[in-house]
Protein backbone atom coordinates (compact mmCIF):
# COMPACT_ATOMS: atom_id res chain seq x y z
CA UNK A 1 149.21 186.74 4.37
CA UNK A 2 148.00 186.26 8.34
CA UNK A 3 147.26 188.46 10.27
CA UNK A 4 149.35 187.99 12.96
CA UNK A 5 147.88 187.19 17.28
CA UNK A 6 148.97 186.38 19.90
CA UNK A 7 151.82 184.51 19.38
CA UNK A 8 153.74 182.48 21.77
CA UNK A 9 157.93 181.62 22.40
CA UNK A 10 158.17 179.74 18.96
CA UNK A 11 155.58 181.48 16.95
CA UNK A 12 157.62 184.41 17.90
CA UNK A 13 161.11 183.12 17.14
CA UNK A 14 159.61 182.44 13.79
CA UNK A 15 158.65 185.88 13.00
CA UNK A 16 162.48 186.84 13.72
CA UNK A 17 164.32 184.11 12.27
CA UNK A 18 161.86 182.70 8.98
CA UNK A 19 162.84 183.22 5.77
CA UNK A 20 160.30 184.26 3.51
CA UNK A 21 160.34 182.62 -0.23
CA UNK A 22 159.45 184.58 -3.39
CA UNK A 23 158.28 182.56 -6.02
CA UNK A 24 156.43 178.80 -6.32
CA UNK A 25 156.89 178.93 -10.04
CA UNK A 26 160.25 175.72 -10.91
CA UNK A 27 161.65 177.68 -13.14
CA UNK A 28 161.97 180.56 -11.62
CA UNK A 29 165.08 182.52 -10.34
CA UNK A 30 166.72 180.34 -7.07
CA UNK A 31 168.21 183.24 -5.88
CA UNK A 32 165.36 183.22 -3.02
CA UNK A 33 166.01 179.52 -2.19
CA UNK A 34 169.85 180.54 -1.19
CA UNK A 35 169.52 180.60 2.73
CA UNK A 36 168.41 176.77 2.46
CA UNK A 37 172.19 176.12 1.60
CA UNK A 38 173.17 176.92 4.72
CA UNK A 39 170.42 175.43 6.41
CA UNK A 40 170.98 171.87 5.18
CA UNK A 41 174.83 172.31 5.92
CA UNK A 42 176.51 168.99 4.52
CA UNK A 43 173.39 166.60 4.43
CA UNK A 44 174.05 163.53 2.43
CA UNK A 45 170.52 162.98 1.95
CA UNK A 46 167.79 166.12 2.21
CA UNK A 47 164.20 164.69 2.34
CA UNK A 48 161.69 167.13 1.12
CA UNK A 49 158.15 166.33 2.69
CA UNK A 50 154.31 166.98 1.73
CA UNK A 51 151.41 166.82 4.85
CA UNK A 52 149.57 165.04 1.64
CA UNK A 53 150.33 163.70 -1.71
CA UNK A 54 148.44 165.70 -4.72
CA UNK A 55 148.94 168.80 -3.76
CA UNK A 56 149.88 171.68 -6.11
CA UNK A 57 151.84 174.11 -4.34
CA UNK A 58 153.90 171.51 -2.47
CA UNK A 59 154.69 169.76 -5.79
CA UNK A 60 156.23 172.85 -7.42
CA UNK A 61 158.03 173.43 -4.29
CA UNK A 62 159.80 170.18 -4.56
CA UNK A 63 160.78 170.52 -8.42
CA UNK A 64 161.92 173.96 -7.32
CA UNK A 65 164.43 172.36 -4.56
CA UNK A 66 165.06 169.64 -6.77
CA UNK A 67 166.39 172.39 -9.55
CA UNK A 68 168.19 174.68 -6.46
CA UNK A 69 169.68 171.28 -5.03
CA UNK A 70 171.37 169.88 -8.15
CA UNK A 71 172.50 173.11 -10.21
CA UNK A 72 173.93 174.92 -6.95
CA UNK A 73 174.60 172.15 -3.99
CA UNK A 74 175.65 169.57 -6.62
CA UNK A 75 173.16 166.71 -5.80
CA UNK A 76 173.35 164.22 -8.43
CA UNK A 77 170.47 161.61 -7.03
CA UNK A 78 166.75 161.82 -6.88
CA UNK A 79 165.27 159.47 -4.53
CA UNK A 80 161.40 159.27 -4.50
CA UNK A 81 158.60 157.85 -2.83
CA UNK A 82 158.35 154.97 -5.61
CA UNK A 83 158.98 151.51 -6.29
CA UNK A 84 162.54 150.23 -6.39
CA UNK A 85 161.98 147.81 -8.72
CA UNK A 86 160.09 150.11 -11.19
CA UNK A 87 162.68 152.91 -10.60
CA UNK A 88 165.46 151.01 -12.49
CA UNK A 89 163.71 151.30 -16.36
CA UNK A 90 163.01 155.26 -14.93
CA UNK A 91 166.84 155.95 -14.50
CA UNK A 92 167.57 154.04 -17.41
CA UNK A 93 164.94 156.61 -18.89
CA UNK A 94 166.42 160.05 -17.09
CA UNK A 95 169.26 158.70 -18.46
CA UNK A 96 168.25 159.47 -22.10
CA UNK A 97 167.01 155.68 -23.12
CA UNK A 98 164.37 155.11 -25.34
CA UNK A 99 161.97 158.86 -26.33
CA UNK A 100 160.43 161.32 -24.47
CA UNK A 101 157.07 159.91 -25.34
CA UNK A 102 157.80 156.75 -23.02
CA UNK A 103 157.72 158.02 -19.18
CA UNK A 104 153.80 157.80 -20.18
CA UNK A 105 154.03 154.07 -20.91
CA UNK A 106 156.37 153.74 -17.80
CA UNK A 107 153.77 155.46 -15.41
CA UNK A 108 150.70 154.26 -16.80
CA UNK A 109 148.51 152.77 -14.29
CA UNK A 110 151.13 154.04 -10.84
CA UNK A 111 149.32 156.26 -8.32
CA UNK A 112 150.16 159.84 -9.53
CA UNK A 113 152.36 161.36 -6.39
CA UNK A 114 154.52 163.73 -8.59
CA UNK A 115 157.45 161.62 -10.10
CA UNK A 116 156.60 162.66 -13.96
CA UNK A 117 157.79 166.37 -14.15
CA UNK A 118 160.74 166.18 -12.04
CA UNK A 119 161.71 163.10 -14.26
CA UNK A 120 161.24 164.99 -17.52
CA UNK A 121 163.20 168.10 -15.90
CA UNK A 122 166.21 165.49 -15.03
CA UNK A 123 165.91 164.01 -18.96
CA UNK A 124 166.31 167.79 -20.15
CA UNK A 125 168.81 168.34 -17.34
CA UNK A 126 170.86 165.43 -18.39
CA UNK A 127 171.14 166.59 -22.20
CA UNK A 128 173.67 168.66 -21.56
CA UNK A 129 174.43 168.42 -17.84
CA UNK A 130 178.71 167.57 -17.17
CA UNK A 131 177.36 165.20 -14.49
CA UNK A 132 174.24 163.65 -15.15
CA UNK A 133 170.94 163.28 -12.41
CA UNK A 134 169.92 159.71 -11.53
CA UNK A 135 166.62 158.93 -10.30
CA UNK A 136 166.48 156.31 -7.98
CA UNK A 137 162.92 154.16 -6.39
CA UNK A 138 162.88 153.36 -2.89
CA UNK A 139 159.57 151.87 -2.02
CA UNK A 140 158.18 148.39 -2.11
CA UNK A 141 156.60 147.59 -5.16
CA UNK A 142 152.95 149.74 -6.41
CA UNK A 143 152.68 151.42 -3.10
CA UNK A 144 152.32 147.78 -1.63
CA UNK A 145 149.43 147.50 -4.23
CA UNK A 146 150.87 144.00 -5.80
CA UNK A 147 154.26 142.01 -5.88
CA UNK A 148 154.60 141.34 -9.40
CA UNK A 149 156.59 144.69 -10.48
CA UNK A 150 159.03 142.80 -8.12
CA UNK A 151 158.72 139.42 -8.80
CA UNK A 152 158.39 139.30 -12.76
CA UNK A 153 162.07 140.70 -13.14
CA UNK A 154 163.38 138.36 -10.72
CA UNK A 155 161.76 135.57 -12.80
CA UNK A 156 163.63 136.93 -16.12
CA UNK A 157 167.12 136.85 -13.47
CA UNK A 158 166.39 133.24 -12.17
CA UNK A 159 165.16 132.54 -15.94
CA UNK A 160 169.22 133.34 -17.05
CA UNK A 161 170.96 132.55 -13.57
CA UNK A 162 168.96 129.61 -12.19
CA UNK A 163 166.94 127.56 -14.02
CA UNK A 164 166.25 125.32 -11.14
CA UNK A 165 164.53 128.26 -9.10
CA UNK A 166 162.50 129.61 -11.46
CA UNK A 167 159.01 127.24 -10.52
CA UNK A 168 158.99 128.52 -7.11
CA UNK A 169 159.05 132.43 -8.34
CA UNK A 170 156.41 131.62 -11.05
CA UNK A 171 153.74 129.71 -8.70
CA UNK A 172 154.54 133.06 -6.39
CA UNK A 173 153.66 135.26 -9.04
CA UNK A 174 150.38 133.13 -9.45
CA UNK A 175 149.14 134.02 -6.34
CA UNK A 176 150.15 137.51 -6.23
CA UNK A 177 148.05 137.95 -9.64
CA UNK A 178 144.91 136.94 -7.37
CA UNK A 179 144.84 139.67 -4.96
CA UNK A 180 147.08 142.51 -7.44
CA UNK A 181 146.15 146.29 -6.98
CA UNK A 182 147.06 149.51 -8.07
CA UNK A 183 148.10 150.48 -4.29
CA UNK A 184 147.57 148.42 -1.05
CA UNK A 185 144.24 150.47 -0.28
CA UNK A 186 143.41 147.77 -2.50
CA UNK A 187 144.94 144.92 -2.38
CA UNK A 188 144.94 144.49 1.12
CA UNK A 189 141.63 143.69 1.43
CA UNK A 190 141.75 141.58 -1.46
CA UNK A 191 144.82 139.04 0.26
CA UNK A 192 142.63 138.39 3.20
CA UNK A 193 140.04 137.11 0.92
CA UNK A 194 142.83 134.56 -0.04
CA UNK A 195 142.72 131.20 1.70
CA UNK A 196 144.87 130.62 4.54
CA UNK A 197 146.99 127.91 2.86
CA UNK A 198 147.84 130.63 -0.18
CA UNK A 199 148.66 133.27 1.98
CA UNK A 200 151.07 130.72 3.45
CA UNK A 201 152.33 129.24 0.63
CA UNK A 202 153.06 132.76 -0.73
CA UNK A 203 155.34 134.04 2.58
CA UNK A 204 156.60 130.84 2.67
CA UNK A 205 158.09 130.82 -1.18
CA UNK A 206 159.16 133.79 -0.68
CA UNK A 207 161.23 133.56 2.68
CA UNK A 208 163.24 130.59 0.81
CA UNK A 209 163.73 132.28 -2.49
CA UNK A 210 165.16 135.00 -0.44
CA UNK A 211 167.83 132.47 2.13
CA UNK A 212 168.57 131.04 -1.64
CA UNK A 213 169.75 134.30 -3.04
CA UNK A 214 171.66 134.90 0.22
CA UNK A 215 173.16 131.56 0.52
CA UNK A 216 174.36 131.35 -3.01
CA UNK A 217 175.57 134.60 -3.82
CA UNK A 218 178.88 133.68 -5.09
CA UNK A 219 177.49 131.10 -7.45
CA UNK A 220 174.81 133.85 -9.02
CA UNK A 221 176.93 136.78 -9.29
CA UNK A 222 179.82 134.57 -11.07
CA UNK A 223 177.13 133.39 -13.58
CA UNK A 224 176.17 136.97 -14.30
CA UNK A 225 177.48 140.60 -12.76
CA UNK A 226 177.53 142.54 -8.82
CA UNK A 227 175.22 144.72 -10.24
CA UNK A 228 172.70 142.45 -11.82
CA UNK A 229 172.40 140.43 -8.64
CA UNK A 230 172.29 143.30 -6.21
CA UNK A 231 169.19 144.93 -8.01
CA UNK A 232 167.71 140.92 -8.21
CA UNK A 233 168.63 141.26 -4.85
CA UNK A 234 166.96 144.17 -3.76
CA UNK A 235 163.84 143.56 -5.72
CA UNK A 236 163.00 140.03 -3.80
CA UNK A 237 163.48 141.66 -0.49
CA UNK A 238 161.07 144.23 -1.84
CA UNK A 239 158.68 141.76 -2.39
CA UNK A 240 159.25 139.98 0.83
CA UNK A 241 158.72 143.27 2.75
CA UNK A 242 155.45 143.86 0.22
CA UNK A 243 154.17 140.36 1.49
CA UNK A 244 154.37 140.62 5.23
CA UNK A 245 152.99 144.57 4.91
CA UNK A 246 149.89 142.37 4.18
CA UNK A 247 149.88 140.49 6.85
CA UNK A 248 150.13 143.61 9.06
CA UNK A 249 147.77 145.53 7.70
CA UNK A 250 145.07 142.78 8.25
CA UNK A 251 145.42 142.38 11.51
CA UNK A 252 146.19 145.99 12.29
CA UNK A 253 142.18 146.18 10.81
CA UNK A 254 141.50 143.31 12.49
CA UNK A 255 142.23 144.90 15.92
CA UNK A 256 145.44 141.95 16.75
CA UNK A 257 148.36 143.91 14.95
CA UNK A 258 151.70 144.08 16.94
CA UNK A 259 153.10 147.21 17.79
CA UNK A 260 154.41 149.27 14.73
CA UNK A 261 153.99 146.49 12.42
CA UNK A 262 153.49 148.18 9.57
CA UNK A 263 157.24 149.67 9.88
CA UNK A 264 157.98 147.07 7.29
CA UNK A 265 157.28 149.46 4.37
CA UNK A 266 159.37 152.32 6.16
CA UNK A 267 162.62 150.24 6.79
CA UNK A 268 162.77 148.82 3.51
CA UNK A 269 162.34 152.71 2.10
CA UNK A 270 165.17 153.63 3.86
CA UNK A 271 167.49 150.67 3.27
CA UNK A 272 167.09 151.80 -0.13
CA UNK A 273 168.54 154.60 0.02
CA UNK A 274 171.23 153.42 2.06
CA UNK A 275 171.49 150.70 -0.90
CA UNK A 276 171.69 153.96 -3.62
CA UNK A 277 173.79 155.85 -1.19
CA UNK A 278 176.33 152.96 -1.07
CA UNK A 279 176.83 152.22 -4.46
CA UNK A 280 176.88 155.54 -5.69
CA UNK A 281 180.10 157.52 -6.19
CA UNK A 282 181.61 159.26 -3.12
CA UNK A 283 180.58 162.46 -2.55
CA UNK A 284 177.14 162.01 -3.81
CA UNK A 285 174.28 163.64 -2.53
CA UNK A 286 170.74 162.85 -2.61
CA UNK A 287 167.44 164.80 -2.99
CA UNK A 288 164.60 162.61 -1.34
CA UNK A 289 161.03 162.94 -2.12
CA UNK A 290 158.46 161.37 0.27
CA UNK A 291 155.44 161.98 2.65
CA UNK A 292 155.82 163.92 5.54
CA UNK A 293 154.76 160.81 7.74
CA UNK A 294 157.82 158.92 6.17
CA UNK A 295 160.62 161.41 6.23
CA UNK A 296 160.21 162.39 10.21
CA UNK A 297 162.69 161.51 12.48
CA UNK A 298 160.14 160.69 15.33
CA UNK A 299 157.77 157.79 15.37
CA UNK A 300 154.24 157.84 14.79
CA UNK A 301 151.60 157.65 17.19
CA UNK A 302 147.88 158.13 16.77
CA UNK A 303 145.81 158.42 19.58
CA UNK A 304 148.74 157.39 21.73
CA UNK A 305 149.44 154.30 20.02
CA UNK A 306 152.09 153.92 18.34
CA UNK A 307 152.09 152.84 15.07
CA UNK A 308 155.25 152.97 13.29
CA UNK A 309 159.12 153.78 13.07
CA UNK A 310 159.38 156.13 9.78
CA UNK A 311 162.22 156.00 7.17
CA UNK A 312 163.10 159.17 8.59
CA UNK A 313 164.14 157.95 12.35
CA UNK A 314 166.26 155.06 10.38
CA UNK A 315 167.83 157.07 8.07
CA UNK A 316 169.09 159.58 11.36
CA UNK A 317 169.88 156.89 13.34
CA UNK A 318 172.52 155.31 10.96
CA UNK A 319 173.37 159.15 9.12
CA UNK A 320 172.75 161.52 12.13
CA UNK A 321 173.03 165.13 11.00
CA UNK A 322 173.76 164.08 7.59
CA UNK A 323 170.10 163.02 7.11
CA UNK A 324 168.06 166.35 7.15
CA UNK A 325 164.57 166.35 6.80
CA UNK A 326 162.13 169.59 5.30
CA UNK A 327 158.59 169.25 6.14
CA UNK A 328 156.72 170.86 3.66
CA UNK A 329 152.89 171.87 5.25
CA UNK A 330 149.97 174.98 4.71
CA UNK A 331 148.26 177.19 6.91
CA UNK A 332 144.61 177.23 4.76
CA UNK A 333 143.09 176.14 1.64
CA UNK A 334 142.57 172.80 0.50
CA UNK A 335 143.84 168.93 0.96
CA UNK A 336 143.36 165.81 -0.18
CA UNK A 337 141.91 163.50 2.02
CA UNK A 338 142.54 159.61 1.14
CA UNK A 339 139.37 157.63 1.47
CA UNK A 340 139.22 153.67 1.57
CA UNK A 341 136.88 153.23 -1.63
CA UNK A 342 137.82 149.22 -3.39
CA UNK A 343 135.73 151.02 -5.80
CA UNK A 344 137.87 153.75 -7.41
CA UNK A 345 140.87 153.62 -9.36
CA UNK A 346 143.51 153.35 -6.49
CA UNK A 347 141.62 151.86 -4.09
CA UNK A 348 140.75 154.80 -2.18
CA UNK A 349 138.71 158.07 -3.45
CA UNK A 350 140.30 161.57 -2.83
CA UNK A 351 138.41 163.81 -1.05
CA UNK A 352 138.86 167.87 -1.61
CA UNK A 353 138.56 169.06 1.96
CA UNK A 354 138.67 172.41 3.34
CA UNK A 355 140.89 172.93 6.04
CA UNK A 356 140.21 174.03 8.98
CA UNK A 357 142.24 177.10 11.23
CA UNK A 358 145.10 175.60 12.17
CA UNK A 359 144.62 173.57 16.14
CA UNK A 360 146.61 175.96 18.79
CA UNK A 361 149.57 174.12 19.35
CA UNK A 362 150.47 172.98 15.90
CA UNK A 363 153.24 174.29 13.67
CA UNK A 364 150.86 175.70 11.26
CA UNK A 365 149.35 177.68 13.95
CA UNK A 366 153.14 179.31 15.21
CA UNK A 367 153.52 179.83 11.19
CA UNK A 368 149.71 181.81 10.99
CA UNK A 369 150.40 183.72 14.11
CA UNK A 370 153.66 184.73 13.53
CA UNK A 371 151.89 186.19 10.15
CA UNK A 372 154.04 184.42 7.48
CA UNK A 373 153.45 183.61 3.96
CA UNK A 374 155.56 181.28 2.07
CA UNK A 375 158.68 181.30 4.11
CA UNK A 376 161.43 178.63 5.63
CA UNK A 377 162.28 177.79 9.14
CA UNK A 378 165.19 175.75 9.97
CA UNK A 379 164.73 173.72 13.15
CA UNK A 380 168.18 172.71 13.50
CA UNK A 381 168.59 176.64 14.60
CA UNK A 382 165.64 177.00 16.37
CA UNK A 383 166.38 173.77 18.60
CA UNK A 384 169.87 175.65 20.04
CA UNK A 385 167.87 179.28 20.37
CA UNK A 386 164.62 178.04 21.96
CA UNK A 387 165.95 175.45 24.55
CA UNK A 388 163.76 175.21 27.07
CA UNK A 389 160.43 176.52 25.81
CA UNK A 390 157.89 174.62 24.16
CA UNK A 391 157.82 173.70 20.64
CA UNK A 392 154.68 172.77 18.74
CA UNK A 393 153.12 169.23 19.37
CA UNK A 394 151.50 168.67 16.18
CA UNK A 395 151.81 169.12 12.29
CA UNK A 396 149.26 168.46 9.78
CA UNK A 397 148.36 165.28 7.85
CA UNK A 398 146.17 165.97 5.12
CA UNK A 399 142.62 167.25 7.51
CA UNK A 400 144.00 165.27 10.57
CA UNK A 401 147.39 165.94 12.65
CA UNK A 402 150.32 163.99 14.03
CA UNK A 403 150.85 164.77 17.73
CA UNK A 404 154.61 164.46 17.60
CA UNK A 405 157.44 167.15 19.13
CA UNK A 406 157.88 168.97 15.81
CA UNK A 407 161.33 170.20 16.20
CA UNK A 408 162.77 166.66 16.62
CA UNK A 409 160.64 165.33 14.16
CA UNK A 410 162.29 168.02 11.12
CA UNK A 411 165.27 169.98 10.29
CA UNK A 412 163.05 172.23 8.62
CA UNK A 413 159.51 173.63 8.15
CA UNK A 414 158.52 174.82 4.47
CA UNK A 415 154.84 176.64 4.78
CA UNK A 416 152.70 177.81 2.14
CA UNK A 417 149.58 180.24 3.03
CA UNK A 418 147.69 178.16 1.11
CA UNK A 419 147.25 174.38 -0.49
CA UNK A 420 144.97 173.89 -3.93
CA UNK A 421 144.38 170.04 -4.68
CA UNK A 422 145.74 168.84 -8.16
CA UNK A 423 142.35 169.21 -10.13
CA UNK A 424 143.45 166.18 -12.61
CA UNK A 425 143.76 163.73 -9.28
CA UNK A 426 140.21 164.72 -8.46
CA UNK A 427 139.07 164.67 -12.14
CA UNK A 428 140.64 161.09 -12.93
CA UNK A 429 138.99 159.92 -8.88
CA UNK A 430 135.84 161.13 -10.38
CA UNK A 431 135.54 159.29 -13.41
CA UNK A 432 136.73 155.98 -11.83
CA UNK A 433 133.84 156.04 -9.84
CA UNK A 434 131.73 157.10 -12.87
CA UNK A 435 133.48 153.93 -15.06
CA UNK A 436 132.57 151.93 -11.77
């Protein structure tokens, strides 16, 4: 644990008010995890954060919420950083289709951010659970790595529902092939090496398959169900909002991007869960699984510019306190850096960086000097108690930091002493590069 220094106002109003956590293990007792129930109150949607993706600790912190949140708050939907359109066969999974053996088949080739265990722990769950988990995907499709997870059901709806619109989905799906990556570390830099006319013709397509959908929705959904057209529905938007994330990320690089363009990916996240939310029965609650960067309720800014409106600040502004969102971050040890690398698997290599002491004025710094372990702070609390005196400015981001007013960014801070990167991300990183 930290020895504990000089500590200013909020580094000491955590050493009062924190609540330290016993165990890291998921399937341990929950009795330590009780004082969150409070702290959420009656959140519709909790979003449980990560300052990086691959990270051990704060992936068995998650599957322990998850457990806490559905067998004693009754939460009945997991939404997670993942593709809505590749979500639907992963419910239909959770949901006891098919054999255990095929989540493998399901995830091979997706960026591995921690969906397979809490999937297999909602397939047990739902064995003999009185009222069953869904899992739900909320992000464009392969981490904006290529349009087809999106597009190619769409083609087998148009292929049943409208003939006549089927061409224009197929010659889309023909130029998405040319650029296609596993996330859009890598296909981004593969569209701009697209002629201007196909990178065109592609947005173009798109925009009117979309105003078609839209215009004749009565004629599709009497020629097949709600349901069937709402997820066709869904998954052309994702694609939409897939295509013109391209188009801001080039010219973000290219030093001519608007201002918070790339809040394309972020509003579509969080119109998904609105979409889930909506259509789910009343009363549900939902456990939501994302990045740190995507689940805060401020924008972000680096280096004073700013650079995008998070799922988070949409999800509060049409939810207010029934959004809550739990930062998850460490005070030492390890992270995993993301690395532009066309190269490696993902398109970017993972780096296993030491971290640094925490920078004075960060909330891993008030959690170090107030000499805490693994323990939970809720914000919500220390916003009333602390009026008036400064919060911290910053939070981690893998080796980097977010200058942002923490306590109106999160509901809640959950720190670990330490962070360990997963050694199989490293070990798969390191073959790629091998392979390549």
């Amino acid at each position: 644990m930290p020895v504990p220094s000089d500590h200013g106002p909020f580094a000491g109003w955590l050493r009062g008010h924190a609540v330290p956590l016993t165990h890291l293990d998921p399937e341990a007792p929950l009795d330590d995890l009780e004082p969150l129930r409070e702290v959420i109150g009656d959140a519709r949607v909790v979003a449980i954060g990560e300052n990086s993706h691959f990270i051990d600790e704060f992936s068995l912190l998650r599957r322990r919420i998850l457990r806490f949140l559905v067998e004693r708050c009754g939460f009945s939907v997991l939404a997670f950083e993942y593709g809505f359109s590749e979500g639907v066969p992963l419910d239909a999974w959770a949901q006891g289709e098919g054999t255990d053996d095929d989540l493998s088949a399901h995830l091979a080739g997706t960026i591995p951010v921690g969906v397979e265990e809490p999937l297999r722990w909602i397939r047990r769950h739902n064995r003999t659970a009185s009222r069953p988990v869904r899992f739900a995907g909320i992000d464009i499709p392969a981490a904006g790595g290529s349009l087809l997870p999106a597009l190619a059901p769409v083609a087998d709806y148009l292929r049943e529902i409208d003939p006549e619109a089927l061409p224009a989905v197929q010659s889309a799906m023909r130029i998405a092939e040319s650029f296609a990556g596993a996330s859009a570390a890598s296909a981004a830099p593969a569209w701009t090496r697209l002629a201007t006319a196909e990178q065109d013709s592609l947005s173009a397509i798109l925009m009117r398959l979309l105003i078609r959908f839209r215009a004749v929705e009565p004629l599709y959904v009497s020629r097949g169900d709600r349901r069937g057209y709402d997820i066709a529905l869904r998954r052309l938007e994702a694609a939409c909002h897939g295509d013109y994330g391209f188009r801001a990320m080039a010219d973000l690089f290219a030093g001519s991007g608007l201002t918070a363009d790339t809040s394309a990916r972020d509003v579509y996240m969080a119109g998904s869960v609105l979409w889930h939310l909506e259509r789910s029965e009343p009363g549900t609650r939902i456990v939501l699984a994302a990045h740190n960067a995507h689940i805060q309720k401020t924008s972000v800014a680096f280096d004073g510019h700013l650079t995008g409106l998070p799922m988070g600040q949409h999800l509060h502004r049409v939810l207010g306190d029934e959004y809550f969102a739990l930062g998850l971050t460490s005070i030492s040890g390890h992270t995993a850096d993301m690395r532009p690398d066309e190269n490696a698997r993902f398109g970017f290599a993972i780096d296993d960086t030491a971290l640094q002491p925490p920078e004075p004025g960060s909330v891993e710094a008030a959690f170090a000097d107030a000499g805490l372990g693994l323990s939970l702070a809720d914000l919500r609390r220390a916003r009333r108690e602390t009026a008036g005196a400064s919060g911290p400015d910053r939070i981690r981001i893998q080796s980097a930091y977010v200058h942002t007013p923490v306590l109106d960014a999160f509901d809640g801070v959950l720190s670990t002493s330490t962070s360990t990167v997963t050694d199989g991300v490293r070990r798969n990183d390191r073959a790629s590069r091998t392979a390549g």
